[in-house]
N, C-alpha and C. Protein backbone atom coordinates (compact mmCIF):
# COMPACT_ATOMS: atom_id res chain seq x y z
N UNK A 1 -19.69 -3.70 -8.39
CA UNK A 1 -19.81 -3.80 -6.94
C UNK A 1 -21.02 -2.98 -6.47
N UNK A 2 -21.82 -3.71 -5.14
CA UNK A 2 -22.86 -2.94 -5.00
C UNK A 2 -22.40 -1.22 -4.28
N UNK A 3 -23.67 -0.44 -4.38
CA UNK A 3 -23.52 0.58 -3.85
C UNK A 3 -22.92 0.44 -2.36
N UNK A 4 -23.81 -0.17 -1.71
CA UNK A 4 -23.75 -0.49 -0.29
C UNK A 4 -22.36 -0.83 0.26
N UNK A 5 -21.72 -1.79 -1.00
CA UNK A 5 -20.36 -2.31 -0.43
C UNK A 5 -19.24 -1.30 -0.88
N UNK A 6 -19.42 0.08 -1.64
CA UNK A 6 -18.40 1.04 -1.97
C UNK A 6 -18.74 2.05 -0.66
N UNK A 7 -20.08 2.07 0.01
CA UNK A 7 -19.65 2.99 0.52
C UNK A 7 -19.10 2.75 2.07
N UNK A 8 -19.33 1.38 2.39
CA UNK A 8 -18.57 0.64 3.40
C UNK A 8 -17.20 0.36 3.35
N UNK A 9 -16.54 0.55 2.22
CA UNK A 9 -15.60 0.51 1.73
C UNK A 9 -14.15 2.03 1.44
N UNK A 10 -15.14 2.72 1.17
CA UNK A 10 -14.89 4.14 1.57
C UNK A 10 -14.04 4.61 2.32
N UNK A 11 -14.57 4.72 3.41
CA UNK A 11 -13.61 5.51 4.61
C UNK A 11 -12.48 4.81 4.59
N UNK A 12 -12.12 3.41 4.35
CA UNK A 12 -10.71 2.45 4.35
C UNK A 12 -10.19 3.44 3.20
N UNK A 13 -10.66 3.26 2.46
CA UNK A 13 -9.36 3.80 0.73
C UNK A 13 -9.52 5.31 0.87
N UNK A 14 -10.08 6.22 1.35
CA UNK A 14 -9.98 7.59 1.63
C UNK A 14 -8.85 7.55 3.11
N UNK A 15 -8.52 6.96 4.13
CA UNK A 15 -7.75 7.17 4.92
C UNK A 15 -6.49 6.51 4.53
N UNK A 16 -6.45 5.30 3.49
CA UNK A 16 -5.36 5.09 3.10
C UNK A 16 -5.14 6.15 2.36
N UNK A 17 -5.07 6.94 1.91
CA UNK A 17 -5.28 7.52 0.29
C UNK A 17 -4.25 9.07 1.19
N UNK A 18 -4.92 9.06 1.96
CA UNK A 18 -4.70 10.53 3.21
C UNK A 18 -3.53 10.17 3.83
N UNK A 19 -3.22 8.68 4.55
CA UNK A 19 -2.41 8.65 4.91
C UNK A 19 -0.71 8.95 3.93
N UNK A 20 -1.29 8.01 2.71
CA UNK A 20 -0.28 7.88 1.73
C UNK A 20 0.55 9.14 1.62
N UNK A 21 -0.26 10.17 1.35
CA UNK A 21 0.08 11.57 1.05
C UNK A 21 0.66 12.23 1.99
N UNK A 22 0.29 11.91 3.53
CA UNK A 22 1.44 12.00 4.38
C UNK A 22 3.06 11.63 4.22
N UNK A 23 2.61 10.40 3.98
CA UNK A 23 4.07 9.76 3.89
C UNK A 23 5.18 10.72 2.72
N UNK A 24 4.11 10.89 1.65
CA UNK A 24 4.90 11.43 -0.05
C UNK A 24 5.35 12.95 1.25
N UNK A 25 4.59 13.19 2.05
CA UNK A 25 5.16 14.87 2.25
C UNK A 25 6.59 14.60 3.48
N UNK A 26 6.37 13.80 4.20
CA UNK A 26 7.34 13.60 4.86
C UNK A 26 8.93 13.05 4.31
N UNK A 27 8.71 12.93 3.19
CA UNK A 27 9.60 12.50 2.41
C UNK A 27 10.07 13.97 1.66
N UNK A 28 9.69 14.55 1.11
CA UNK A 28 9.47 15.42 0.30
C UNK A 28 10.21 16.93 1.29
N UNK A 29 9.57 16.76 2.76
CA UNK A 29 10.25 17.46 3.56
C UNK A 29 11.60 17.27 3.92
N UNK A 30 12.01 16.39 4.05
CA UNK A 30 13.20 15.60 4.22
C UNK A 30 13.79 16.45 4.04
N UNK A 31 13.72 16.32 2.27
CA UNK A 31 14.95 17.15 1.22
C UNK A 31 15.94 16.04 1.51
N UNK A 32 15.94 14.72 1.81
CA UNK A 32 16.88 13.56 1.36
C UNK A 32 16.62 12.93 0.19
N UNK A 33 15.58 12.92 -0.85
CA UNK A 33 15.54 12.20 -2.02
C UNK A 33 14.09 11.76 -2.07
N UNK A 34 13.57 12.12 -3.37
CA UNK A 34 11.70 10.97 -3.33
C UNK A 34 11.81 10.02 -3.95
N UNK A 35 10.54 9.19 -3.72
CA UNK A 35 10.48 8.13 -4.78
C UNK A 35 10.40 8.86 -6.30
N UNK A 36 10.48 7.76 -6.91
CA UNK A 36 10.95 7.97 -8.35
C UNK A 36 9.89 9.11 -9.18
N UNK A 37 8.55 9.00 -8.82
CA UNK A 37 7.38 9.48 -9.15
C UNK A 37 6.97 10.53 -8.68
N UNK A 38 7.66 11.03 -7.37
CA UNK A 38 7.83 12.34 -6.60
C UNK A 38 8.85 13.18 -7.02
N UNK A 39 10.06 12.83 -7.06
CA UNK A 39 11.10 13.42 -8.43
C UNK A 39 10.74 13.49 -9.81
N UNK A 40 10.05 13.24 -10.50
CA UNK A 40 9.47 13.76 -11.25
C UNK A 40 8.27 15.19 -11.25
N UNK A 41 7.34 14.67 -10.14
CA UNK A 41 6.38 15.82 -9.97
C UNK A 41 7.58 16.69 -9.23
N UNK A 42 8.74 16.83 -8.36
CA UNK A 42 8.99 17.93 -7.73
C UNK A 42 9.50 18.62 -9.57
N UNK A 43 9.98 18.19 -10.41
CA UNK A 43 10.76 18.70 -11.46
C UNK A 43 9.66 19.47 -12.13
N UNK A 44 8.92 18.81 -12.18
CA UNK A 44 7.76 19.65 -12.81
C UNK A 44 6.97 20.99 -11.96
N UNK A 45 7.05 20.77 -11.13
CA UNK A 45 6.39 21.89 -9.75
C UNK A 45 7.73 23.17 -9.86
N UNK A 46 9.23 22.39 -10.20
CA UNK A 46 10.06 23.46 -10.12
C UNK A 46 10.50 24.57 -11.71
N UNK A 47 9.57 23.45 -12.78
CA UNK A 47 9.48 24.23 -13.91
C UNK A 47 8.05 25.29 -13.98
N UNK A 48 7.38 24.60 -13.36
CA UNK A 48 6.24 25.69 -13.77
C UNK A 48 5.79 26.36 -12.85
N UNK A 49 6.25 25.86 -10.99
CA UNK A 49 5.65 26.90 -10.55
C UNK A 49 4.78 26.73 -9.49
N UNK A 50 3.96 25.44 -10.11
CA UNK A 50 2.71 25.01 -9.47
C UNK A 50 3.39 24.64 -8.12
N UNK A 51 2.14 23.91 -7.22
CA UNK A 51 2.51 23.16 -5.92
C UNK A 51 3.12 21.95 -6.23
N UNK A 52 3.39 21.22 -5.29
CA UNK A 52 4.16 20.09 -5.18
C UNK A 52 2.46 19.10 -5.60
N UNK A 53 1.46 19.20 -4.82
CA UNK A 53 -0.02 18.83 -4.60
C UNK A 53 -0.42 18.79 -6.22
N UNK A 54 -0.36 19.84 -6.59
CA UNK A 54 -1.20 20.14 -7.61
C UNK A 54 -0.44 19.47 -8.61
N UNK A 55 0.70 19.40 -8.73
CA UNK A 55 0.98 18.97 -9.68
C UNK A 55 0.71 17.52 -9.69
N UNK A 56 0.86 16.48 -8.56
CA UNK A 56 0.47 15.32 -8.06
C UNK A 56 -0.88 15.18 -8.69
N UNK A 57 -1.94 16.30 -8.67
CA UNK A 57 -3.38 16.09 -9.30
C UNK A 57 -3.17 15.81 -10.53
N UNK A 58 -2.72 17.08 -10.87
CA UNK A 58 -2.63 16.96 -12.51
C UNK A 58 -1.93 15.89 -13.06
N UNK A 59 -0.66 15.41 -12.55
CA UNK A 59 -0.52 14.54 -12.76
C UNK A 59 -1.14 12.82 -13.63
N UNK A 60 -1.31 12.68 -12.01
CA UNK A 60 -2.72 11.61 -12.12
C UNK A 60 -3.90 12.14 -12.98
N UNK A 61 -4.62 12.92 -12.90
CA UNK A 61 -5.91 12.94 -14.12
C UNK A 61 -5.04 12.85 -15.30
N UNK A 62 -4.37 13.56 -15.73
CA UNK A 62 -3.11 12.86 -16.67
C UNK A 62 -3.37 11.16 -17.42
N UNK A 63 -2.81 10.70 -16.30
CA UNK A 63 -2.45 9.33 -16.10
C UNK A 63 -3.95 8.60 -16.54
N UNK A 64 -5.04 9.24 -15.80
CA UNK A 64 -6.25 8.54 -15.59
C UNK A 64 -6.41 8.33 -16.86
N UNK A 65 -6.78 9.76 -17.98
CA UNK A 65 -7.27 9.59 -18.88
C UNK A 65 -6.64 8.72 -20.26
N UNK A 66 -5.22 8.38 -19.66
CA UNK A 66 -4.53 7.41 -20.82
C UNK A 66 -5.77 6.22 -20.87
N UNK A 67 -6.05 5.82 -19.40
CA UNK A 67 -6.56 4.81 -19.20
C UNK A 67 -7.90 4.54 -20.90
N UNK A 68 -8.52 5.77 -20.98
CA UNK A 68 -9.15 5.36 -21.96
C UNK A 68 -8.87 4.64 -24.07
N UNK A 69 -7.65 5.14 -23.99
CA UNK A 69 -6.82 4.54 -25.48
C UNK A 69 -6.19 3.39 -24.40
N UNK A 70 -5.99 3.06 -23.58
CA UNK A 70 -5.52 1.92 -22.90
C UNK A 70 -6.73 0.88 -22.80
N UNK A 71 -7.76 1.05 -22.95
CA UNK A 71 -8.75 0.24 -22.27
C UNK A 71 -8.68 -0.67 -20.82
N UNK A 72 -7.97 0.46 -19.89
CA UNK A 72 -8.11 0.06 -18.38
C UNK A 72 -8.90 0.75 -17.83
N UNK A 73 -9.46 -0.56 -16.87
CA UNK A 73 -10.78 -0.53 -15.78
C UNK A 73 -10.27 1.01 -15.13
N UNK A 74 -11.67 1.84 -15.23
CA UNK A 74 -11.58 3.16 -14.51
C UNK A 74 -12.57 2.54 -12.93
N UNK A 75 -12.09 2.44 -11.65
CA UNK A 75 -12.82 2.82 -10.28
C UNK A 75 -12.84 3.74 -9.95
N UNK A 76 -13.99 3.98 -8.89
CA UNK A 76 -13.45 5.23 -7.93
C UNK A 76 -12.64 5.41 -7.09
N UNK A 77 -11.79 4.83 -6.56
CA UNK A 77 -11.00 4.43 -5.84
C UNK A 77 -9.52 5.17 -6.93
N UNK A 78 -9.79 4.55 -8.38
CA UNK A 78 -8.38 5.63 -9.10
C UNK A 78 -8.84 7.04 -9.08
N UNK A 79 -9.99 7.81 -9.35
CA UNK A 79 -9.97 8.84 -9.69
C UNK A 79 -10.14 9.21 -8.00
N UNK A 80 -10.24 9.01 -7.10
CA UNK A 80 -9.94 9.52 -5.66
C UNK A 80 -8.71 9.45 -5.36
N UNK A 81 -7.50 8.43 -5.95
CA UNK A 81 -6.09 8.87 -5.56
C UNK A 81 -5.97 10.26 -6.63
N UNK A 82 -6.02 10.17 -7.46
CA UNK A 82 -5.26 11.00 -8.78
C UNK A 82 -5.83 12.71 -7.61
N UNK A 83 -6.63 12.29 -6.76
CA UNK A 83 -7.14 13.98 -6.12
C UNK A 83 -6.60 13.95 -4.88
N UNK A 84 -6.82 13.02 -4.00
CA UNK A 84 -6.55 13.02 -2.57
C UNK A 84 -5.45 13.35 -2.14
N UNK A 85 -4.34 12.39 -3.00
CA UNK A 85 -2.89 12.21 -2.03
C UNK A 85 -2.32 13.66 -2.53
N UNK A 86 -2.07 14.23 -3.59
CA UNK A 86 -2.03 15.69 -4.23
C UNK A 86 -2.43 16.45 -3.05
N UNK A 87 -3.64 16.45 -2.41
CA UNK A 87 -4.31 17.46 -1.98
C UNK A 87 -3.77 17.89 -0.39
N UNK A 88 -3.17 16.63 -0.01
CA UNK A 88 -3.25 15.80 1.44
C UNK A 88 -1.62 16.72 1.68
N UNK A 89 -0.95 16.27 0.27
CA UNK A 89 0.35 17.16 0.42
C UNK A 89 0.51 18.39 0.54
N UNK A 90 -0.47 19.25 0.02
CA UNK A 90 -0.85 20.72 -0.03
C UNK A 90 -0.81 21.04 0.86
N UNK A 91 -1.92 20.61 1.86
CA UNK A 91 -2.15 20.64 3.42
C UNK A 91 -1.36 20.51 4.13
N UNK A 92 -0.45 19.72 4.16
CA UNK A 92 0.26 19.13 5.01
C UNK A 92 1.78 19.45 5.23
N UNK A 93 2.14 19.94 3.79
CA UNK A 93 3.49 20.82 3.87
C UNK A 93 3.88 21.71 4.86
N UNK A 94 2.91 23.01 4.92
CA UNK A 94 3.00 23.94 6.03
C UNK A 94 2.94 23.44 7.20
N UNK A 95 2.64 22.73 7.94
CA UNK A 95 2.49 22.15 8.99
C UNK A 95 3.62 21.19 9.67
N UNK A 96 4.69 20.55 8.79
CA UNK A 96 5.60 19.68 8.76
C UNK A 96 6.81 20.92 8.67
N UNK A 97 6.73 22.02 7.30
CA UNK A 97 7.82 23.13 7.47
C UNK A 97 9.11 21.84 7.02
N UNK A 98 10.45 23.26 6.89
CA UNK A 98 11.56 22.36 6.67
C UNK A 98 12.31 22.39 7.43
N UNK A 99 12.66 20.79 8.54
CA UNK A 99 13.94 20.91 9.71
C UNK A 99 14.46 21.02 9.23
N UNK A 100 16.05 22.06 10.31
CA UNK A 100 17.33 22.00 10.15
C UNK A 100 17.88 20.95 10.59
N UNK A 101 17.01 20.09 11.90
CA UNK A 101 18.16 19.29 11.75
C UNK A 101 18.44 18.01 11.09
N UNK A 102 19.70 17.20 10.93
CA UNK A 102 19.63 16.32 10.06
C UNK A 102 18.74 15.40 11.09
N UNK A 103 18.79 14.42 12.33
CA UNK A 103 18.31 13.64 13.01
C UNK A 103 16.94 13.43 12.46
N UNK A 104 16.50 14.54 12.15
CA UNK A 104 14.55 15.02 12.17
C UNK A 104 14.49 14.48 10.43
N UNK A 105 15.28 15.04 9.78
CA UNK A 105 15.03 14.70 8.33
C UNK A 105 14.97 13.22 8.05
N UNK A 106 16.16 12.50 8.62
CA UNK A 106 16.25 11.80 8.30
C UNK A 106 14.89 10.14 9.08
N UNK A 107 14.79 10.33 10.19
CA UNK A 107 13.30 9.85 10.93
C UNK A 107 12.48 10.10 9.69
N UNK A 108 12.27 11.78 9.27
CA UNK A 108 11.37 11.92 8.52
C UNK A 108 11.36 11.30 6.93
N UNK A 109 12.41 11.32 6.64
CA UNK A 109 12.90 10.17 5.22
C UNK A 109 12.56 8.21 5.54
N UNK A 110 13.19 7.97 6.86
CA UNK A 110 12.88 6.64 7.23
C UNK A 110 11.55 6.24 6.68
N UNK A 111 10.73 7.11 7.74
CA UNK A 111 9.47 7.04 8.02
C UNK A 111 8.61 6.90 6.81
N UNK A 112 8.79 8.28 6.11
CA UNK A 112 7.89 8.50 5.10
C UNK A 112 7.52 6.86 4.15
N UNK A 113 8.41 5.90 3.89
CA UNK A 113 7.92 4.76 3.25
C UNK A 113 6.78 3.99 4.42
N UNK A 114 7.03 4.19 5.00
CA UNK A 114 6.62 3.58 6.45
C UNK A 114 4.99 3.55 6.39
N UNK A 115 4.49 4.92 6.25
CA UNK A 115 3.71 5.57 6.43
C UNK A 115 2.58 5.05 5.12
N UNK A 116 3.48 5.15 4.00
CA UNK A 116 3.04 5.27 2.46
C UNK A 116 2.54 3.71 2.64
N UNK A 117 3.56 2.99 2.85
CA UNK A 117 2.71 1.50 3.20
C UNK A 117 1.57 1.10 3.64
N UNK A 118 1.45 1.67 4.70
CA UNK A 118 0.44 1.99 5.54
C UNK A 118 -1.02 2.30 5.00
N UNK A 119 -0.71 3.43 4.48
CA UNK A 119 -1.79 4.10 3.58
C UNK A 119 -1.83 2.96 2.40
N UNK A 120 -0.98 2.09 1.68
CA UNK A 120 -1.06 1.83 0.55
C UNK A 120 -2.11 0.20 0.69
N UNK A 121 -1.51 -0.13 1.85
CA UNK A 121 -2.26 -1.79 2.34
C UNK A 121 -3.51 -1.06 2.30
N UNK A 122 -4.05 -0.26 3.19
CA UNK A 122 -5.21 0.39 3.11
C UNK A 122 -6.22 0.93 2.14
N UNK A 123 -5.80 1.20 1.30
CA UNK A 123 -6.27 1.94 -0.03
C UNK A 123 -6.77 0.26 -1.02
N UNK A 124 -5.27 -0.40 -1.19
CA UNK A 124 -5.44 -1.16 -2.05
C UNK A 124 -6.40 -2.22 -1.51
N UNK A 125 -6.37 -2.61 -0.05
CA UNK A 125 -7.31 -3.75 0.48
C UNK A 125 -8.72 -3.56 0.18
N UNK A 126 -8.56 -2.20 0.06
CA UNK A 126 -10.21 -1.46 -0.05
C UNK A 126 -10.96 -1.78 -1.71
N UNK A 127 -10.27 -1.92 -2.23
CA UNK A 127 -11.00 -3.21 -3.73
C UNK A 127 -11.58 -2.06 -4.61
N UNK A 128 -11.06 -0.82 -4.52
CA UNK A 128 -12.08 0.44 -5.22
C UNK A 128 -11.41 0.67 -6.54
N UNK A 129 -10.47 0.11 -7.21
CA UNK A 129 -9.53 0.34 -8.48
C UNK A 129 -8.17 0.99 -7.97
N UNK A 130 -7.51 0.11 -9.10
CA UNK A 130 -6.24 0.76 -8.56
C UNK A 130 -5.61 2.03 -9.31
N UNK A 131 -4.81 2.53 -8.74
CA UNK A 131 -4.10 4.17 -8.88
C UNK A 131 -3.68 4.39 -10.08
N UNK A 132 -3.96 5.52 -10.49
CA UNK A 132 -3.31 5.60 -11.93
C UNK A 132 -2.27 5.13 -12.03
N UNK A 133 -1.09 5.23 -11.62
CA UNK A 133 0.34 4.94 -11.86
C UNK A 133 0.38 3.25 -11.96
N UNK A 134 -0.33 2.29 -10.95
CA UNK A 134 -0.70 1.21 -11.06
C UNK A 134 -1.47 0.55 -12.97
N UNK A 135 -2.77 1.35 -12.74
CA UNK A 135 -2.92 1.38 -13.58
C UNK A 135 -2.54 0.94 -15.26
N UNK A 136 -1.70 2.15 -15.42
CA UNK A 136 -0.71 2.78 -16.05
C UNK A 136 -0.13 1.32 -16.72
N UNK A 137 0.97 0.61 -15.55
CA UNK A 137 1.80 -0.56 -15.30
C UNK A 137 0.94 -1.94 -15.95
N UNK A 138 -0.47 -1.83 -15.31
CA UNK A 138 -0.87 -3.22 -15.36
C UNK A 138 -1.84 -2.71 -17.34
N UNK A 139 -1.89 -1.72 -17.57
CA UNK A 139 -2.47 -1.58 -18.89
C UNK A 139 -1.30 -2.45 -19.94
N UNK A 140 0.00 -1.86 -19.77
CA UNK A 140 1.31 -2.52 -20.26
C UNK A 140 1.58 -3.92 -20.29
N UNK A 141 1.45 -4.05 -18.83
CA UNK A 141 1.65 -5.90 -18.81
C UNK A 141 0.51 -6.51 -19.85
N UNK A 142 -0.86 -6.08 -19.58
CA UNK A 142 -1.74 -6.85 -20.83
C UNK A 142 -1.45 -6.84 -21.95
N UNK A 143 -0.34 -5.84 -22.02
CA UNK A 143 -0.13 -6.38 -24.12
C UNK A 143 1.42 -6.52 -23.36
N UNK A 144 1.69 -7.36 -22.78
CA UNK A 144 2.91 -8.61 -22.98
C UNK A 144 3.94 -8.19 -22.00
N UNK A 145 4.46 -7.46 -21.66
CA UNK A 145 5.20 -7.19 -20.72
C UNK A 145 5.03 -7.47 -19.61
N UNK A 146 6.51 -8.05 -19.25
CA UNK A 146 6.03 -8.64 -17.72
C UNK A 146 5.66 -7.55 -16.24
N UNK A 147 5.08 -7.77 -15.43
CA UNK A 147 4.44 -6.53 -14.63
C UNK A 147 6.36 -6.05 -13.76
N UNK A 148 6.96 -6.65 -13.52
CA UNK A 148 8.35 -6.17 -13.22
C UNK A 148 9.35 -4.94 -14.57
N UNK A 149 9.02 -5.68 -15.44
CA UNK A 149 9.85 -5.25 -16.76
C UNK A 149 8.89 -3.45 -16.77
N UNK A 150 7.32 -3.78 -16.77
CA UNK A 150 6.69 -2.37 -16.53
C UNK A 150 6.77 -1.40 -15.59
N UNK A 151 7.08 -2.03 -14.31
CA UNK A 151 7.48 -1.00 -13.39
C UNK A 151 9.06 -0.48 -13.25
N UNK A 152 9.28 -1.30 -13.60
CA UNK A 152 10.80 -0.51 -13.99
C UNK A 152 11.13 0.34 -14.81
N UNK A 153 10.48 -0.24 -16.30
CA UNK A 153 10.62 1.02 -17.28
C UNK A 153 9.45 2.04 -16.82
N UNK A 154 8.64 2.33 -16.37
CA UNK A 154 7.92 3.60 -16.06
C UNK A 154 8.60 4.48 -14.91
N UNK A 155 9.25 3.56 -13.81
CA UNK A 155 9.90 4.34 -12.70
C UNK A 155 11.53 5.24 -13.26
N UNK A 156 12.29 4.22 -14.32
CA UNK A 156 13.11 4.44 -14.23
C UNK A 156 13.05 5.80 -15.20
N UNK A 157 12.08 5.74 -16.24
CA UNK A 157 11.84 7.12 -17.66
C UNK A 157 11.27 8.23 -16.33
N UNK A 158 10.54 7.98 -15.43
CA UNK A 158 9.88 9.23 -14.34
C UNK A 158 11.52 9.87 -14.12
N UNK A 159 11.90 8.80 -13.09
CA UNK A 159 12.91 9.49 -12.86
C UNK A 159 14.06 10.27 -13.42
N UNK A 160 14.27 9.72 -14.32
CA UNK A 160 15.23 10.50 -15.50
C UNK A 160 14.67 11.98 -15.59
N UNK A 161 13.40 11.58 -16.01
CA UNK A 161 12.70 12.96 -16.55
C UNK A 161 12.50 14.24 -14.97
N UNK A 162 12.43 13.51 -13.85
CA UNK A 162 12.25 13.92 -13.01
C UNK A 162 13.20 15.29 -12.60
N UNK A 163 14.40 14.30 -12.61
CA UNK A 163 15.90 14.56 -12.22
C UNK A 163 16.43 16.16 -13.26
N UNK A 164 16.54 15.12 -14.77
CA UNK A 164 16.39 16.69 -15.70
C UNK A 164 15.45 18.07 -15.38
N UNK A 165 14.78 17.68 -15.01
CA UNK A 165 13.60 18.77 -14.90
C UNK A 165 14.11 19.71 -13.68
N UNK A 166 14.84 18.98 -12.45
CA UNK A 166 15.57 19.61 -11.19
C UNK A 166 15.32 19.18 -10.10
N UNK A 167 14.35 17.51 -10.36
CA UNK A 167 13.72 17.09 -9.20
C UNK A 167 15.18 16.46 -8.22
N UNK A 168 14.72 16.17 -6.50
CA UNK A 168 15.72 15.57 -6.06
C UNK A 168 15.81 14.44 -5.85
N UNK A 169 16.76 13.90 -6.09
CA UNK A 169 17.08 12.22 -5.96
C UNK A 169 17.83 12.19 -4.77
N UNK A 170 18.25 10.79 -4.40
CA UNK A 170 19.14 11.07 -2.67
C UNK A 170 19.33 9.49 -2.60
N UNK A 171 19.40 9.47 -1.33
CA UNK A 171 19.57 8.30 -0.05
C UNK A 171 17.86 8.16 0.03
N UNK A 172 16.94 8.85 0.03
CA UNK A 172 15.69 8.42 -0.02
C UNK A 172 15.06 7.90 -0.97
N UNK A 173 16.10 8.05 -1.82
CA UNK A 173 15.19 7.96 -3.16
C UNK A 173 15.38 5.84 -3.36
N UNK A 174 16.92 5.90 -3.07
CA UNK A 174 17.12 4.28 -2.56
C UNK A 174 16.28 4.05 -1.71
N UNK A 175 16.20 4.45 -1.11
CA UNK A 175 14.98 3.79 0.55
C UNK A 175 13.68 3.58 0.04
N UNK A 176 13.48 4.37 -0.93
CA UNK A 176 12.21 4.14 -0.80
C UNK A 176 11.45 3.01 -1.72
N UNK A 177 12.64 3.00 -2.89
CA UNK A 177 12.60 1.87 -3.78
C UNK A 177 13.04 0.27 -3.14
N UNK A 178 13.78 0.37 -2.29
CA UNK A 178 14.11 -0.80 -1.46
C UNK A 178 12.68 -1.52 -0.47
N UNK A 179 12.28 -0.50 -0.38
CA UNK A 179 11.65 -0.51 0.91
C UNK A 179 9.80 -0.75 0.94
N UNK A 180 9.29 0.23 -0.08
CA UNK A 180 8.03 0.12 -0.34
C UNK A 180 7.20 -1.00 -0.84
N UNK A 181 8.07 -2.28 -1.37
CA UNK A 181 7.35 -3.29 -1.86
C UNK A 181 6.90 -4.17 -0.86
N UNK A 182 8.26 -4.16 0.07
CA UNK A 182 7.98 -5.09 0.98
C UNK A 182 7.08 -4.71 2.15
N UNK A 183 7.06 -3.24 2.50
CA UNK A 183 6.08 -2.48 3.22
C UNK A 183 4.91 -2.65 3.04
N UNK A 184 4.28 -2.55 1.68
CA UNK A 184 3.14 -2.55 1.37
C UNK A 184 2.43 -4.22 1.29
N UNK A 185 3.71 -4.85 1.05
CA UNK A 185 3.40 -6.92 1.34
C UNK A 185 2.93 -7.38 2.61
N UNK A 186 3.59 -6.18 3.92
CA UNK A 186 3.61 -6.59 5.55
C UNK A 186 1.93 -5.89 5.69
N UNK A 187 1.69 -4.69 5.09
CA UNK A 187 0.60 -4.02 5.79
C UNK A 187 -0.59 -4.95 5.52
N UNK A 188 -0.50 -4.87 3.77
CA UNK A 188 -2.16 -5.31 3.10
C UNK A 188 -2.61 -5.96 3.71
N UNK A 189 -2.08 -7.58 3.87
CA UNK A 189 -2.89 -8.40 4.27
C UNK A 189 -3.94 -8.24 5.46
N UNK A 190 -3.26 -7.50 6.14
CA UNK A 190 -4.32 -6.55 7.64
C UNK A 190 -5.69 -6.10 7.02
N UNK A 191 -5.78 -5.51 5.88
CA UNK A 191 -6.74 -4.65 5.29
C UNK A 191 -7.43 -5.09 4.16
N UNK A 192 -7.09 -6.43 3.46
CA UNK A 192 -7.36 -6.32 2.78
C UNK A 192 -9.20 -7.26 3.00
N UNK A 193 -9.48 -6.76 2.31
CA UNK A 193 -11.36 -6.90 2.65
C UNK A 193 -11.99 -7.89 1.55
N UNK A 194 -13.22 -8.65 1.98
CA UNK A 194 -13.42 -9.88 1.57
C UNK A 194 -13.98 -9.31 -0.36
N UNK A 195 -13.25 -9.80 -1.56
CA UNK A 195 -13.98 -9.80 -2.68
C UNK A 195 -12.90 -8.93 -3.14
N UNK A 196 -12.18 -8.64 -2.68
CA UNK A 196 -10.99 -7.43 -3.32
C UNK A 196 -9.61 -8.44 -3.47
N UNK A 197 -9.37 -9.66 -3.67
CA UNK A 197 -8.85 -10.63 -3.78
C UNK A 197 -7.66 -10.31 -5.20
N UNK A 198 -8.84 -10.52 -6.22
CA UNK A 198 -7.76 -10.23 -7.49
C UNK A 198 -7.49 -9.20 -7.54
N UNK A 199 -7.85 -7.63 -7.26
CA UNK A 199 -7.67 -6.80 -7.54
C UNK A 199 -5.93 -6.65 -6.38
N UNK A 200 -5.99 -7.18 -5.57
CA UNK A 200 -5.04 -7.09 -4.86
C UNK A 200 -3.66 -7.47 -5.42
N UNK A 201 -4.09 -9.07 -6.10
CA UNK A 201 -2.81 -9.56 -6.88
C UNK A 201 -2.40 -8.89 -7.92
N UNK A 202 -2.86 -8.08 -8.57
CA UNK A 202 -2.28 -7.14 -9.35
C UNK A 202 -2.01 -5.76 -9.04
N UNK A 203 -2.44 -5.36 -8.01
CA UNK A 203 -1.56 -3.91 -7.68
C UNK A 203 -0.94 -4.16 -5.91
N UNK A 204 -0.24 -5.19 -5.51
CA UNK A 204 0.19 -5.50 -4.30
C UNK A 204 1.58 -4.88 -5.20
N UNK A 205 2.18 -4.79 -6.14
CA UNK A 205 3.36 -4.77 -6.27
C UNK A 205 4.21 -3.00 -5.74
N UNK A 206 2.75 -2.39 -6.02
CA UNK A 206 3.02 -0.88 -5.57
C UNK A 206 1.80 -0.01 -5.09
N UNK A 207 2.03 1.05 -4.60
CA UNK A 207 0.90 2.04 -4.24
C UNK A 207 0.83 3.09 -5.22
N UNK A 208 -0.16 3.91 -5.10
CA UNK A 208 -0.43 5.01 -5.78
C UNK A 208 -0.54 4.81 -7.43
């Protein structure tokens, strides 16, 4: 892709990318349950220590660099999630704090898929590569697995591992698995930008 058209392209997948990470913190604030991939990083943040953010980084560069014994397409657009949405949560924790009351948590649990959609139509319309965790999924499906059969077994081993580790599962953690596919089906099409076509049909199924 030309220069010209990444950096016109830009500000879309950096504000999705920002928004997304909103959503992961409003969820995360809750304390009603994360997605499957957020219960994992909280398990890990509660073994070692780190931030909730940081571990989200590390994470993803993680993830990124499978990509190379995988032989999946590296964009900038993946190595800007594997930093952004991490970072976005850092920030954004203190500022959100943890309600007492339930009313607030739970808006804030609703919402948080809401949000992530939002950010995710955005990011992905933007044609810049998709997210490690995406990634990850669609490296699998090319040696034979169907792209459903891959997101299931990667969400469902996160979460396990998540959960052991001390991450929290909930009523959000259903919501958000119910909820995010079809969220992210209503937003994209709004965003999605001319030449980013295929890249869409293969990571419309999820964000991040």
């Amino acid at each position: 892709m030309p220069w010209r058209q990444i950096m016109r392209r830009l500000p879309q997948v950096c504000l999705g990318l920002v928004l997304f990470g909103v959503g992961v913190t409003l969820m995360k604030q809750a304390f009603l349950g994360n997605g499957a991939w957020n219960v994992f990083h909280e398990g890990i943040s509660e073994l070692t220590g780190l931030s909730f953010g940081v571990v989200i980084m590390v994470t993803g560069v993680f993830v990124v660099l499978l990509f190379i014994p995988l032989k999946e397409k590296l964009g900038l657009g993946t190595v800007l999630n594997a930093l952004i949405i991490g970072a976005t949560v850092d920030i954004v924790s203190p500022w959100l704090g943890e309600p007492d009351a339930m009313w607030l948590r739970v808006v804030m649990m609703v919402g948080g898929p809401v949000v992530i959609g939002l950010g995710s139509g955005l990011y992905i319309g933007g044609g810049l590569g998709p997210g490690p965790r995406d990634g990850l999924m669609t490296a699998i499906n090319r040696r034979g697995v169907e792209i459903w059969k891959a997101r299931t077994g990667i969400e469902v081993t996160v979460l396990i591992l998540g959960l052991l580790l001390g991450g929290t599962a909930g009523f959000g953690t259903a919501w958000f698995t119910v909820s995010i596919g079809p969220l992210v089906q209503f937003f994209l099409p709004y965003f999605t930008l001319p030449a980013a076509d295929s890249l869409v049909k293969v990571t419309a199924s999820k964000s991040g």
